[in-house]
C-alpha atoms as a PDB file:
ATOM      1  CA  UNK A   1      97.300  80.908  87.035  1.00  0.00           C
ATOM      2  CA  UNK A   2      93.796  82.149  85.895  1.00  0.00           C
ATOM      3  CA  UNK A   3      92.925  85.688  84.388  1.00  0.00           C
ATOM      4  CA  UNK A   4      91.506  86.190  87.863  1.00  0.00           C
ATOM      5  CA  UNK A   5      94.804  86.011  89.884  1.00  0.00           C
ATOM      6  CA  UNK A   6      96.756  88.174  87.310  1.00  0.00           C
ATOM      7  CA  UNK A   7      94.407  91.391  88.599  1.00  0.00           C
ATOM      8  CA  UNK A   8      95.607  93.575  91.104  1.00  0.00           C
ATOM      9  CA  UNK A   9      94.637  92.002  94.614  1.00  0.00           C
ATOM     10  CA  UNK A  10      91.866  94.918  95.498  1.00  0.00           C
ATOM     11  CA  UNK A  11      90.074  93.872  91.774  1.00  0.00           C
ATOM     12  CA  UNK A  12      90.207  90.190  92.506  1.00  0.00           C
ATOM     13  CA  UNK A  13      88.798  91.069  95.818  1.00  0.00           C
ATOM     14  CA  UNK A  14      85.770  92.843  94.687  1.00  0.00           C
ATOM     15  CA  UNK A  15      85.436  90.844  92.073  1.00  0.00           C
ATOM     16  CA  UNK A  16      81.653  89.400  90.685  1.00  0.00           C
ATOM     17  CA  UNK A  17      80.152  86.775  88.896  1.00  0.00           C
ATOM     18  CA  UNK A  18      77.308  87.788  86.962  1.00  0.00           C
ATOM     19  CA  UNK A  19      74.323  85.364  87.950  1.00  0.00           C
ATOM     20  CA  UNK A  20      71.776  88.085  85.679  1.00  0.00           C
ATOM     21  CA  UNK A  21      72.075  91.653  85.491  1.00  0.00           C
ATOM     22  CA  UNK A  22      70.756  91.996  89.215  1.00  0.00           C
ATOM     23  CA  UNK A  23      71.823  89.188  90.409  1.00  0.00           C
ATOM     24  CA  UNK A  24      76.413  88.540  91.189  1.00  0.00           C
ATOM     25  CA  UNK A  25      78.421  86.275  93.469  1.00  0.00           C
ATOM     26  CA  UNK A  26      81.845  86.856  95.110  1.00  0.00           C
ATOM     27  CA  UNK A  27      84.100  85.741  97.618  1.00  0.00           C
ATOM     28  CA  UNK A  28      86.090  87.458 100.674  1.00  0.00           C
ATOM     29  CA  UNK A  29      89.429  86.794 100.011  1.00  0.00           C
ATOM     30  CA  UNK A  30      91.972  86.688 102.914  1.00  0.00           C
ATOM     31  CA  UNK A  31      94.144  89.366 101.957  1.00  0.00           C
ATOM     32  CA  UNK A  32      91.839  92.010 103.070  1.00  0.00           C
ATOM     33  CA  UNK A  33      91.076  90.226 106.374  1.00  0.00           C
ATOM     34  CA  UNK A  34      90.556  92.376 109.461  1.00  0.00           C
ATOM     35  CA  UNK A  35      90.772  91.536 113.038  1.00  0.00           C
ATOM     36  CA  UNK A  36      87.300  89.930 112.752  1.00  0.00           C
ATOM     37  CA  UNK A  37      85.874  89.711 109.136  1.00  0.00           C
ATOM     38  CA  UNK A  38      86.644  91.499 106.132  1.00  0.00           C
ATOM     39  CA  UNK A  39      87.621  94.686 106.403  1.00  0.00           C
ATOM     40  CA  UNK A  40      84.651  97.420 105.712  1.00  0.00           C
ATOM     41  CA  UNK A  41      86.235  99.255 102.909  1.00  0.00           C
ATOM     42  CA  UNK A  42      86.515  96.546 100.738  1.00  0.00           C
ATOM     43  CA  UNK A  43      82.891  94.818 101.233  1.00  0.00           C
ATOM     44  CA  UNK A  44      81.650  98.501 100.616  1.00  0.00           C
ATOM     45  CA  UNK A  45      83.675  98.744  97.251  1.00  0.00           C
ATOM     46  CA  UNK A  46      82.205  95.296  96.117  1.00  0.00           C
ATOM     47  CA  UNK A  47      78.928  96.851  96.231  1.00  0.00           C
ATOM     48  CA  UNK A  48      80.029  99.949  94.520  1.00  0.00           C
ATOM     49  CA  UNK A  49      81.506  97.677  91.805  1.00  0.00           C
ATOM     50  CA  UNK A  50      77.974  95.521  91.275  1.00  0.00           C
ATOM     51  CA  UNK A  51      76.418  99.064  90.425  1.00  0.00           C
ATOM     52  CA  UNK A  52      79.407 100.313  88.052  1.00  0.00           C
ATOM     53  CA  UNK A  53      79.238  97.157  86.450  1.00  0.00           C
ATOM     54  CA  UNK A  54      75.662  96.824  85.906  1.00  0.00           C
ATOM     55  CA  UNK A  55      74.554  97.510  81.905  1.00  0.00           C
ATOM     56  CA  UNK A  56      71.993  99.938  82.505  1.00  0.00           C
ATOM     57  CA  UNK A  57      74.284 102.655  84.986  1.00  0.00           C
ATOM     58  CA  UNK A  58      73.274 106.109  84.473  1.00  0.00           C
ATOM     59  CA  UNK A  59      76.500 108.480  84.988  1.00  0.00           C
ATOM     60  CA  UNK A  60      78.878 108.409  87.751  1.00  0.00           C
ATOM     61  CA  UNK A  61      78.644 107.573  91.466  1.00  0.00           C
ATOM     62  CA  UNK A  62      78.188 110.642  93.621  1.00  0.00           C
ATOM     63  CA  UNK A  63      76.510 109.535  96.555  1.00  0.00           C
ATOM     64  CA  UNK A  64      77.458 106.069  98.461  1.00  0.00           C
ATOM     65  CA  UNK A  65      76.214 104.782 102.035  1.00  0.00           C
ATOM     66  CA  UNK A  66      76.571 101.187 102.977  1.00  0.00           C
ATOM     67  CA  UNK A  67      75.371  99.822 105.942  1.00  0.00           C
ATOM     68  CA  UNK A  68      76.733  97.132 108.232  1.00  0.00           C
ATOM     69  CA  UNK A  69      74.121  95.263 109.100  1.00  0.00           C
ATOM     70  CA  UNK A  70      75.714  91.539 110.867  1.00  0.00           C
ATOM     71  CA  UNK A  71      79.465  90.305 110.463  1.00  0.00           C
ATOM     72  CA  UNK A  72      80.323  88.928 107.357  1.00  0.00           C
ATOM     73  CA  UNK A  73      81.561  85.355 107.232  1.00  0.00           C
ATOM     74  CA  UNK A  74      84.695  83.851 105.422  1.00  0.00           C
ATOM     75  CA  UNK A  75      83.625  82.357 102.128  1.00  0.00           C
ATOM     76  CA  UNK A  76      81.515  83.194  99.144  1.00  0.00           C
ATOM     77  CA  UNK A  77      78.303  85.921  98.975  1.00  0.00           C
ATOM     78  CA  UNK A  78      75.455  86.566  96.864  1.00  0.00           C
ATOM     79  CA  UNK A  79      75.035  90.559  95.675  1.00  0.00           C
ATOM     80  CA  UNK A  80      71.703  91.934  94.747  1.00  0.00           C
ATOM     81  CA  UNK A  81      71.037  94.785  93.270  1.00  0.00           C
ATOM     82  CA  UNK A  82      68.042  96.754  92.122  1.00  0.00           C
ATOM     83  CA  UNK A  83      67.393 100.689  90.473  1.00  0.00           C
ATOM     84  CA  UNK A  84      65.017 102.435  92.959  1.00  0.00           C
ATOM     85  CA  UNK A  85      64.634 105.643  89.981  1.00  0.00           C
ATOM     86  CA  UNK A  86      65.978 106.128  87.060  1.00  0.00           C
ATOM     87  CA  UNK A  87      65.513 110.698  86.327  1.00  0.00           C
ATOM     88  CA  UNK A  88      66.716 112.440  83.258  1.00  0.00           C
ATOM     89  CA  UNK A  89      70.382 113.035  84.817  1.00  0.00           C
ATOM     90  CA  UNK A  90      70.613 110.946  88.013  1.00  0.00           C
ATOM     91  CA  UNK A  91      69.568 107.257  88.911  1.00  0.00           C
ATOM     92  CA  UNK A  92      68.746 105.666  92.370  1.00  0.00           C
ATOM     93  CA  UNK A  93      70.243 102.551  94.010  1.00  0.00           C
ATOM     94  CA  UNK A  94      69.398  99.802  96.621  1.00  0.00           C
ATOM     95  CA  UNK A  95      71.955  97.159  96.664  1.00  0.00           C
ATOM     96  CA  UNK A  96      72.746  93.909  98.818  1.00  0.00           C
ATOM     97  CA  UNK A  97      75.501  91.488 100.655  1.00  0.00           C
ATOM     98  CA  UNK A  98      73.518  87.620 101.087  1.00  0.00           C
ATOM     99  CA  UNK A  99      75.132  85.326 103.222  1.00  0.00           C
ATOM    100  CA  UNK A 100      72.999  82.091 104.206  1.00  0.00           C
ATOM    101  CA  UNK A 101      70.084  83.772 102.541  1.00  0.00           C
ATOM    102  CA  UNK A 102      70.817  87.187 105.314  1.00  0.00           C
ATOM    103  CA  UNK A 103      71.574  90.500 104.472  1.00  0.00           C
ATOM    104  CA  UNK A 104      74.810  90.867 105.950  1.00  0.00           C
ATOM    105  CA  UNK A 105      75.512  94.216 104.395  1.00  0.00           C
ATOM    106  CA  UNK A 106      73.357  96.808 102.069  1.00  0.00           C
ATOM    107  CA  UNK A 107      73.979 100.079 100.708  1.00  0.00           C
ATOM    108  CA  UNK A 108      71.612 102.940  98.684  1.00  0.00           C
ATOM    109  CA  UNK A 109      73.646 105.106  95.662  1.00  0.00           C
ATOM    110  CA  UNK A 110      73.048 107.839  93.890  1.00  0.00           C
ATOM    111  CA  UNK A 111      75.194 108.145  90.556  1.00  0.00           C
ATOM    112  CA  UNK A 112      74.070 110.951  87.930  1.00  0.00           C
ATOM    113  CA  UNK A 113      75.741 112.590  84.766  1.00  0.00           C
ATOM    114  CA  UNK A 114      77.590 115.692  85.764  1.00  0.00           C
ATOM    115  CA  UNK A 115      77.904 118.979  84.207  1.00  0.00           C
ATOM    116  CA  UNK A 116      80.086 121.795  84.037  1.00  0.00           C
ATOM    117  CA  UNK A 117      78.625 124.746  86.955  1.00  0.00           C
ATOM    118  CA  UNK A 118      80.375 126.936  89.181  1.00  0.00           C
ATOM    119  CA  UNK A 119      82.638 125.026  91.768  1.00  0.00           C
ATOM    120  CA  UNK A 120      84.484 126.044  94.384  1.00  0.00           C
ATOM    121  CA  UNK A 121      86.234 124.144  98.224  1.00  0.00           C
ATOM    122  CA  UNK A 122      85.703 125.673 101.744  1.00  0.00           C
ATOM    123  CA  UNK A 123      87.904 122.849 103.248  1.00  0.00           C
ATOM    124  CA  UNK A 124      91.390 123.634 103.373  1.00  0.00           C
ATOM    125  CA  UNK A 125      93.953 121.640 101.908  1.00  0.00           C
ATOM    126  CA  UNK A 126      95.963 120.150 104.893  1.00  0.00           C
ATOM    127  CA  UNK A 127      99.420 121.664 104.686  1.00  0.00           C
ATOM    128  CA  UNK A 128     101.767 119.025 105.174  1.00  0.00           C
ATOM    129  CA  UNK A 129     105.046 117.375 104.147  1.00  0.00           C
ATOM    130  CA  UNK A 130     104.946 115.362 100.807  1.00  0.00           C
ATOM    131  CA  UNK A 131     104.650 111.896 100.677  1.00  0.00           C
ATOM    132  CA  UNK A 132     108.021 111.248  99.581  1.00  0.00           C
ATOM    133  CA  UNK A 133     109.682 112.884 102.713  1.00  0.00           C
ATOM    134  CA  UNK A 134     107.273 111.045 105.220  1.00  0.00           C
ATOM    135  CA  UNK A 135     108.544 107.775 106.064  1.00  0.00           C
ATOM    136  CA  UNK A 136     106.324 104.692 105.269  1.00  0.00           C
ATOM    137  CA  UNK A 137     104.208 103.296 108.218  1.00  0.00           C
ATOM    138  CA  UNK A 138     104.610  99.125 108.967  1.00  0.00           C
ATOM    139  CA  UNK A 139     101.758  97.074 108.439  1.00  0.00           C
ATOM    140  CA  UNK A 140      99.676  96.090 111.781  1.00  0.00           C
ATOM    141  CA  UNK A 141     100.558  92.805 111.999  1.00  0.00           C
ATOM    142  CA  UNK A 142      96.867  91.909 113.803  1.00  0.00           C
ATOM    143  CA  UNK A 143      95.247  93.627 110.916  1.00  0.00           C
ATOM    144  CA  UNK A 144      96.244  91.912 107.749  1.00  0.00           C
ATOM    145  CA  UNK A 145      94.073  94.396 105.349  1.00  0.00           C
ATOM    146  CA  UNK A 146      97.024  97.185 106.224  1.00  0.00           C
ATOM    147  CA  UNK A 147      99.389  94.625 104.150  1.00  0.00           C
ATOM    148  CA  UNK A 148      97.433  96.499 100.791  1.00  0.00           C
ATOM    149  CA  UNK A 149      98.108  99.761 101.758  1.00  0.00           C
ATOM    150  CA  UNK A 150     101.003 102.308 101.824  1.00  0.00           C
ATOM    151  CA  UNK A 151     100.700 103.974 104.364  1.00  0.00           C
ATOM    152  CA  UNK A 152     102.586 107.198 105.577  1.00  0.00           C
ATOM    153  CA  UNK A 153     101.363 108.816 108.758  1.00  0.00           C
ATOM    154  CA  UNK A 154     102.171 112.456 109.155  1.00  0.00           C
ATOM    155  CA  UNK A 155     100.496 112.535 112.836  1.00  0.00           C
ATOM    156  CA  UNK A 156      97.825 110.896 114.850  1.00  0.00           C
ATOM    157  CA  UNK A 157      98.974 106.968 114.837  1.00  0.00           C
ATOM    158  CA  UNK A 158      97.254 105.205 117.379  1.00  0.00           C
ATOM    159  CA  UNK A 159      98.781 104.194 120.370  1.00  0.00           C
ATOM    160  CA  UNK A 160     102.192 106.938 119.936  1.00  0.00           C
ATOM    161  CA  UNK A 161     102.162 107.281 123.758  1.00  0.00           C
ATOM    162  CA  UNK A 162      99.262 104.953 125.475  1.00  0.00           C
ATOM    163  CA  UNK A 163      99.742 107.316 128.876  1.00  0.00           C
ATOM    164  CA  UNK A 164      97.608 109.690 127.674  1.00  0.00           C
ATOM    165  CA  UNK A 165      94.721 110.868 125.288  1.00  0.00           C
ATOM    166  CA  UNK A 166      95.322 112.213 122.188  1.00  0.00           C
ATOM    167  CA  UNK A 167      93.793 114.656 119.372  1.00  0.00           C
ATOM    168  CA  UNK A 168      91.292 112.334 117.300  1.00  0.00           C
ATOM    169  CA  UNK A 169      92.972 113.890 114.290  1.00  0.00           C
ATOM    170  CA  UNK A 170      95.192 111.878 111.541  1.00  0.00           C
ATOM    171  CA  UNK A 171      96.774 113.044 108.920  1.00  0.00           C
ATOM    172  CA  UNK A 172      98.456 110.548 106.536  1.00  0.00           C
ATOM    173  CA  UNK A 173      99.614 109.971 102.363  1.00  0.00           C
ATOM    174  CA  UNK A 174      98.185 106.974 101.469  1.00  0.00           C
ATOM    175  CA  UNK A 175      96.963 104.693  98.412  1.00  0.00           C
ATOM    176  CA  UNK A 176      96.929 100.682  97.234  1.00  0.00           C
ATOM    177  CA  UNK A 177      99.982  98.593  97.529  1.00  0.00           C
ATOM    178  CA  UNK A 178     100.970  97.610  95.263  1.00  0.00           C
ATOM    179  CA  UNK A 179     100.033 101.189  93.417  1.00  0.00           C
ATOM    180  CA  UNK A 180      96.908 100.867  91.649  1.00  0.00           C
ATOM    181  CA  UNK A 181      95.325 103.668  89.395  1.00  0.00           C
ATOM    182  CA  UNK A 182      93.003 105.705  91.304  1.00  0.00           C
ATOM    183  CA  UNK A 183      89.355 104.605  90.443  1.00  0.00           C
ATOM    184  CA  UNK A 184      85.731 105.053  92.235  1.00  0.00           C
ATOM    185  CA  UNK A 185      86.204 101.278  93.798  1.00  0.00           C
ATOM    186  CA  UNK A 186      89.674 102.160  95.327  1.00  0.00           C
ATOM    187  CA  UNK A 187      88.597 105.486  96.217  1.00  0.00           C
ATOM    188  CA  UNK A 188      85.452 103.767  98.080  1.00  0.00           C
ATOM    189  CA  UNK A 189      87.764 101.791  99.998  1.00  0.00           C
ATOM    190  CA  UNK A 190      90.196 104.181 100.568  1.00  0.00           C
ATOM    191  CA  UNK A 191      87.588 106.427 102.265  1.00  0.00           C
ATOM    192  CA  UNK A 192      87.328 103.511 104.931  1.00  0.00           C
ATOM    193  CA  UNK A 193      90.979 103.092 105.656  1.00  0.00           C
ATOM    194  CA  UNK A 194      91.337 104.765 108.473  1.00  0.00           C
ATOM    195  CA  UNK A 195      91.971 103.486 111.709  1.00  0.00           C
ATOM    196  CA  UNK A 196      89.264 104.216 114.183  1.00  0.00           C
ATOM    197  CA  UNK A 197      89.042 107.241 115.636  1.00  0.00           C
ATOM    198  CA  UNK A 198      88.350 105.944 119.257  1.00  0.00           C
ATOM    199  CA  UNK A 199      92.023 104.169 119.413  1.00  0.00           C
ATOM    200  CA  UNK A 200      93.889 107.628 118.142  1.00  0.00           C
ATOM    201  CA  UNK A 201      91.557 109.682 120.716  1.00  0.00           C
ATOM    202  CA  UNK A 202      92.658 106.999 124.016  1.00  0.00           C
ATOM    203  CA  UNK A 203      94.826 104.103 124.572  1.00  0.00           C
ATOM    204  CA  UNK A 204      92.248 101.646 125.410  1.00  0.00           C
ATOM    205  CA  UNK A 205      91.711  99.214 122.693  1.00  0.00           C
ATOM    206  CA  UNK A 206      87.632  97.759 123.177  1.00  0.00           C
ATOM    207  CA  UNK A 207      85.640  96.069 120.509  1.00  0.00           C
ATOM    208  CA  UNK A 208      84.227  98.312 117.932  1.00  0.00           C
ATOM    209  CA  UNK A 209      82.287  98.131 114.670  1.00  0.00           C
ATOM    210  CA  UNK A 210      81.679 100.349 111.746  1.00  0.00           C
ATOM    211  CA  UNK A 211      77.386 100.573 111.465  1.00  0.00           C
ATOM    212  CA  UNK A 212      77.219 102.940 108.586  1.00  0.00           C
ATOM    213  CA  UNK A 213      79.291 104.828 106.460  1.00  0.00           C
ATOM    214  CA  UNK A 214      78.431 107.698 104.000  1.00  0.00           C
ATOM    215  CA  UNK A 215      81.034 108.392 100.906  1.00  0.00           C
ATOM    216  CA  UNK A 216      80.703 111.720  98.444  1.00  0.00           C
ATOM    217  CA  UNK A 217      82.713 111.644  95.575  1.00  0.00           C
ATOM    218  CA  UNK A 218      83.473 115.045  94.278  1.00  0.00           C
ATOM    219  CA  UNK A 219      86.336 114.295  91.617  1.00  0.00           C
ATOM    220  CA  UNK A 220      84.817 112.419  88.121  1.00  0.00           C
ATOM    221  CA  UNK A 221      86.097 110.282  86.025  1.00  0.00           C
ATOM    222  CA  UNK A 222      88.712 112.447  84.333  1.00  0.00           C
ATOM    223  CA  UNK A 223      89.949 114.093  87.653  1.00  0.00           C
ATOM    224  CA  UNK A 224      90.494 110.091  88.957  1.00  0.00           C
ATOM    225  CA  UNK A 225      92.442 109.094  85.743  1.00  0.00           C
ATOM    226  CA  UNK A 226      94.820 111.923  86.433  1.00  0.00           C
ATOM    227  CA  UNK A 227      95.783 110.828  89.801  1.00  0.00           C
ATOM    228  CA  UNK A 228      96.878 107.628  89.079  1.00  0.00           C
ATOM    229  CA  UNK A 229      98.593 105.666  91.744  1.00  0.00           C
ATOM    230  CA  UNK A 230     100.081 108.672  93.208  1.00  0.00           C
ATOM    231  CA  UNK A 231      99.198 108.355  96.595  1.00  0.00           C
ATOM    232  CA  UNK A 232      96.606 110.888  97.909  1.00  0.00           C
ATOM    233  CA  UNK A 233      95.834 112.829 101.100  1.00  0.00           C
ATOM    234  CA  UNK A 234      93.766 111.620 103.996  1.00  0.00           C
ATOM    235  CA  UNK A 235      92.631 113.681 107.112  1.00  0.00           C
ATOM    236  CA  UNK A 236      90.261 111.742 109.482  1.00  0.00           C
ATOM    237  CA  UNK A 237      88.985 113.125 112.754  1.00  0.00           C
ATOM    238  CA  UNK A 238      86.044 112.215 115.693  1.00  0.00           C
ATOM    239  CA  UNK A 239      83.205 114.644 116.225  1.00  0.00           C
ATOM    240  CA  UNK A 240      81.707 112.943 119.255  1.00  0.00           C
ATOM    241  CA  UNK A 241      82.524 109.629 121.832  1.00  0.00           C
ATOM    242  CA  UNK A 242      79.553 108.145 123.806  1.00  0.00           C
ATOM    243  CA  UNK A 243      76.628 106.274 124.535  1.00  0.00           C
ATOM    244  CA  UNK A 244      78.379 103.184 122.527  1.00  0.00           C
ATOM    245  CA  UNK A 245      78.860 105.462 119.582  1.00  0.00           C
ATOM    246  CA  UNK A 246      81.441 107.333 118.098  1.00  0.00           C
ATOM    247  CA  UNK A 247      81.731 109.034 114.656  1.00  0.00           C
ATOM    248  CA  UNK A 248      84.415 110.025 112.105  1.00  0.00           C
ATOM    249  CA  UNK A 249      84.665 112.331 109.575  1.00  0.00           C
ATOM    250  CA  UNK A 250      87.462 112.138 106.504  1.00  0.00           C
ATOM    251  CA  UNK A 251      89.093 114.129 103.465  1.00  0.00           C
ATOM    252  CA  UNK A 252      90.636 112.695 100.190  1.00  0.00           C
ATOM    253  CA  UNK A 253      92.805 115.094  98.937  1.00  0.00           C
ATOM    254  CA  UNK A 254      94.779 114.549  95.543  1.00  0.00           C
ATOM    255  CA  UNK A 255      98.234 115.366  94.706  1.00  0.00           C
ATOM    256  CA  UNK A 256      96.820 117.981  92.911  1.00  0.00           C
ATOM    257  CA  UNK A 257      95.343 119.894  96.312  1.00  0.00           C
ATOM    258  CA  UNK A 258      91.605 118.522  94.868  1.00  0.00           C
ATOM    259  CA  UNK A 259      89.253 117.110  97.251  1.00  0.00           C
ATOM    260  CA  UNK A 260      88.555 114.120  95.941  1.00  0.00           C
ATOM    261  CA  UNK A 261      85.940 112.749  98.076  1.00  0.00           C
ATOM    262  CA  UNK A 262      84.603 113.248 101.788  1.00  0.00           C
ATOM    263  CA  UNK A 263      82.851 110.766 104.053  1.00  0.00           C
ATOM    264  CA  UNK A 264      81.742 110.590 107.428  1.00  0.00           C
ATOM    265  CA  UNK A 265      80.466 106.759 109.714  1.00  0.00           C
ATOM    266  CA  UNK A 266      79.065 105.876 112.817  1.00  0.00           C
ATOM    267  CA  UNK A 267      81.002 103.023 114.181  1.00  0.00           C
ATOM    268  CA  UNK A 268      79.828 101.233 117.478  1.00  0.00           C
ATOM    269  CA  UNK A 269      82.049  99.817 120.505  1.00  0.00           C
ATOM    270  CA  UNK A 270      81.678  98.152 123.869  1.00  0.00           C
ATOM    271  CA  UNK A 271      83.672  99.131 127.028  1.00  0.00           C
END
């Protein structure tokens, strides 16, 4: 067995090889396969990880938004990475997925050095059960990228009752399986593991595909170390359906009633 395969899965799945300081290679791996492709969250948390792993990072990530620019083949991938700006607290990011010499996938970053300044939440913490008294959800067997996560939906499953429509809203405890310690690449990922709005909101099941997805981190360092692998909070909901497009907004709460990070996508489907 090599040092590789004793990680957790989600680290040997975003896993690099440094080529140069700009420059990694990686591999999808299997266990975070989705219908078609990888799924999202984990190609956008390999890109996170090229910047949090390259020498000259400046502070922590705040900002994240990674495009999905063509599907994303089995088999190994080239990351580039570049700083756009570098100011005296915050640093600027353009980083890229290469598959047969094409971006397949390419995200911009902010990260920056925080500091201590009045804080306070107008979202409301959800009040729900805790995870321990909600019964864990089984894998989607179609979906094999559900197999790494515990999953524990409060409400808004898709496909409950397929004679109707539904509320787009989901509330559900969730975090790696096995447990992992709660870091900005799990987080990342986490923030795309919701299923898409578009099945909770109506039975029909079309093809779909998320186009870009924007990720905020409000909890540093510190706040993410005291976590752990407790699982945390998600809400997820749909602002709008049509035209081909549909978006989706989400909360990461921790056990501690912090928002831990927000993010909102566009993701398109076909009828």
């Amino acid at each position: 067995m090599t040092a590789r395969q004793t990680l957790h899965i989600l680290d040997q799945a975003v896993a690099l090889d440094g080529v140069d300081s700009n420059t990694y290679t990686g591999r999808t791996n299997p266990a975070y396969q989705n219908m078609i492709g990888p799924f999202g969250g984990v190609i956008g948390a390999t890109l996170l990880n090229a910047i949090i792993q390259h020498p000259e990072r400046l502070g922590e990530p705040v900002s994240f938004t990674v495009h999905y620019a063509a599907p994303i083949s089995d088999g190994e991938f080239t990351v580039r990475l570049r700083i756009m700006r570098t100011n005296r607290s915050s640093q600027h990011w353009f980083v890229e997925l290469i598959q047969e010499e094409q971006t397949a996938a390419f995200a911009t970053a902010v990260t920056a050095i925080r500091r201590d300044t009045w804080g306070t939440t107008d979202a409301e913490y959800p009040q729900v059960p805790n995870a321990e008294s909600v019964a864990v959800t089984p894998p989607l067997p179609h979906a094999p990228w559900t197999n790494c996560y515990e999953m524990r939906f409060i409400d808004g499953f898709p496909g409950v009752d397929e004679q109707r429509e539904h509320p787009s809203q989901s509330r559900l405890w969730l975090r790696d399986q096995p447990p992992r310690p709660l870091d900005f690449v799990s987080l990342a990922a986490i923030c795309d593991a919701f299923f898409p709005r578009l099945f909770v909101r109506r039975p029909k099941r079309v093809p779909f595909g998320t186009v870009a997805l924007t990720t905020y981190f409000h909890a540093d360092t510190a706040q993410l170390a005291e976590q752990g692998s407790a699982p945390v909070l998600g809400l997820a909901k749909g602002v709008h359906f049509g035209k081909g497009f549909f978006d989706q907004s989400a909360e990461i709460w921790g056990s501690d009633g912090a928002l831990l990070a927000s993010s909102h996508q566009i993701v398109y489907y076909k009828e």
